[in-house]
C-alpha atoms as a PDB file:
ATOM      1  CA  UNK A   1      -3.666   9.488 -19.169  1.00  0.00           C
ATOM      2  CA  UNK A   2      -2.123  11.429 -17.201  1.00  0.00           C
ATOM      3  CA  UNK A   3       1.110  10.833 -15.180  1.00  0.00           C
ATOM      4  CA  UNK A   4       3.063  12.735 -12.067  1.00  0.00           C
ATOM      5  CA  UNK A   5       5.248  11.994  -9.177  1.00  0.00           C
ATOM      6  CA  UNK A   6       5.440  13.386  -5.981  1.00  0.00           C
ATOM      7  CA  UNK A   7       6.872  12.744  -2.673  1.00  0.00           C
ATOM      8  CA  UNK A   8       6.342  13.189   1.231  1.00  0.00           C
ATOM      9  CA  UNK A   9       8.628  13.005   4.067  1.00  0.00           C
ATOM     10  CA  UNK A  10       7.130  12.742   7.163  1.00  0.00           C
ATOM     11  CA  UNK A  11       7.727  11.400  10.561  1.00  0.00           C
ATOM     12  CA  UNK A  12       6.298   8.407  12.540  1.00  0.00           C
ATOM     13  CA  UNK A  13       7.156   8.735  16.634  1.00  0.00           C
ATOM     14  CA  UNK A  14       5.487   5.387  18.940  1.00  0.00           C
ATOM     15  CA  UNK A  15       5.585   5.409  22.261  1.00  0.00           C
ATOM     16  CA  UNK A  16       5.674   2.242  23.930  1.00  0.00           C
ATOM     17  CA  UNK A  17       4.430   1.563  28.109  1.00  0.00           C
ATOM     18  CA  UNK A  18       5.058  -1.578  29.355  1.00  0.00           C
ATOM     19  CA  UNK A  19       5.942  -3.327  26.170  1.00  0.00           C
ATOM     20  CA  UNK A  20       2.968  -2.260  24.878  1.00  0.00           C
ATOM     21  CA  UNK A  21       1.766   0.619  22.553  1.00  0.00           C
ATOM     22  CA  UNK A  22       0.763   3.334  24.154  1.00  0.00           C
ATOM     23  CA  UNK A  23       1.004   6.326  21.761  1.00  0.00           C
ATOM     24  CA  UNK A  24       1.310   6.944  18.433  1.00  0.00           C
ATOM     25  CA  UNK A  25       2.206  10.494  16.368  1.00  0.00           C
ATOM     26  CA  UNK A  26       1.909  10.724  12.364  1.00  0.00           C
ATOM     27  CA  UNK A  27       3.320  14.435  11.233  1.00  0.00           C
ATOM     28  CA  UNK A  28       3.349  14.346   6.928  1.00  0.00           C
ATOM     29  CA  UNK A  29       4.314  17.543   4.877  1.00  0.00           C
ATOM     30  CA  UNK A  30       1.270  17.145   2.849  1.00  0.00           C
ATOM     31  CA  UNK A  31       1.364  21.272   1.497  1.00  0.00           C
ATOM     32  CA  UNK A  32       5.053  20.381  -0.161  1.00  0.00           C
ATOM     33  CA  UNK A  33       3.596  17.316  -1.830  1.00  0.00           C
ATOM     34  CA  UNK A  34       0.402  19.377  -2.858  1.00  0.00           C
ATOM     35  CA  UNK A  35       2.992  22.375  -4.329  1.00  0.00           C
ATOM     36  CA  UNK A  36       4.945  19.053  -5.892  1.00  0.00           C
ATOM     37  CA  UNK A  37       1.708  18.524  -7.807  1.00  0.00           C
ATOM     38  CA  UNK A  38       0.657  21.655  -9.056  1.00  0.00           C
ATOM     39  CA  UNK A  39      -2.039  21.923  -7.013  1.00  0.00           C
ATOM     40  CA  UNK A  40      -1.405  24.942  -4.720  1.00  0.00           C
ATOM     41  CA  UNK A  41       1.199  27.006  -5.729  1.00  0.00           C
ATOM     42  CA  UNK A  42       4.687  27.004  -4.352  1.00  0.00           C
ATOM     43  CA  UNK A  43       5.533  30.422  -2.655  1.00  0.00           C
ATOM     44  CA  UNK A  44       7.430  32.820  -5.109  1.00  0.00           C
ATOM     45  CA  UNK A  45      11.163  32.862  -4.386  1.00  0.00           C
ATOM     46  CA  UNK A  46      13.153  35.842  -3.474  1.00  0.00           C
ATOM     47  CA  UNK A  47      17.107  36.502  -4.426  1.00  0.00           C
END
């Protein structure tokens, strides 16, 4: 079995129009939690 951890920050923004919802946005950082996990590499570092 096989066991990892990763994690993703992200940001949730809601906009609300007469106390309802009337938009929602969803940005996640999905690449650094795919370099996290080995599965595309993370870009060489310089210095």
């Amino acid at each position: 079995m096989v066991s990892c951890a990763a994690s993703m920050s992200g940001i949730n923004i809601t906009r609300m129009a007469d106390g309802k919802l009337a938009k929602h946005w969803e940005e996640t950082d999905a690449l650094g939690m795919m370099q996290q996990l080995g599965v595309i590499p993370a870009p060489a570092q310089t210095g």
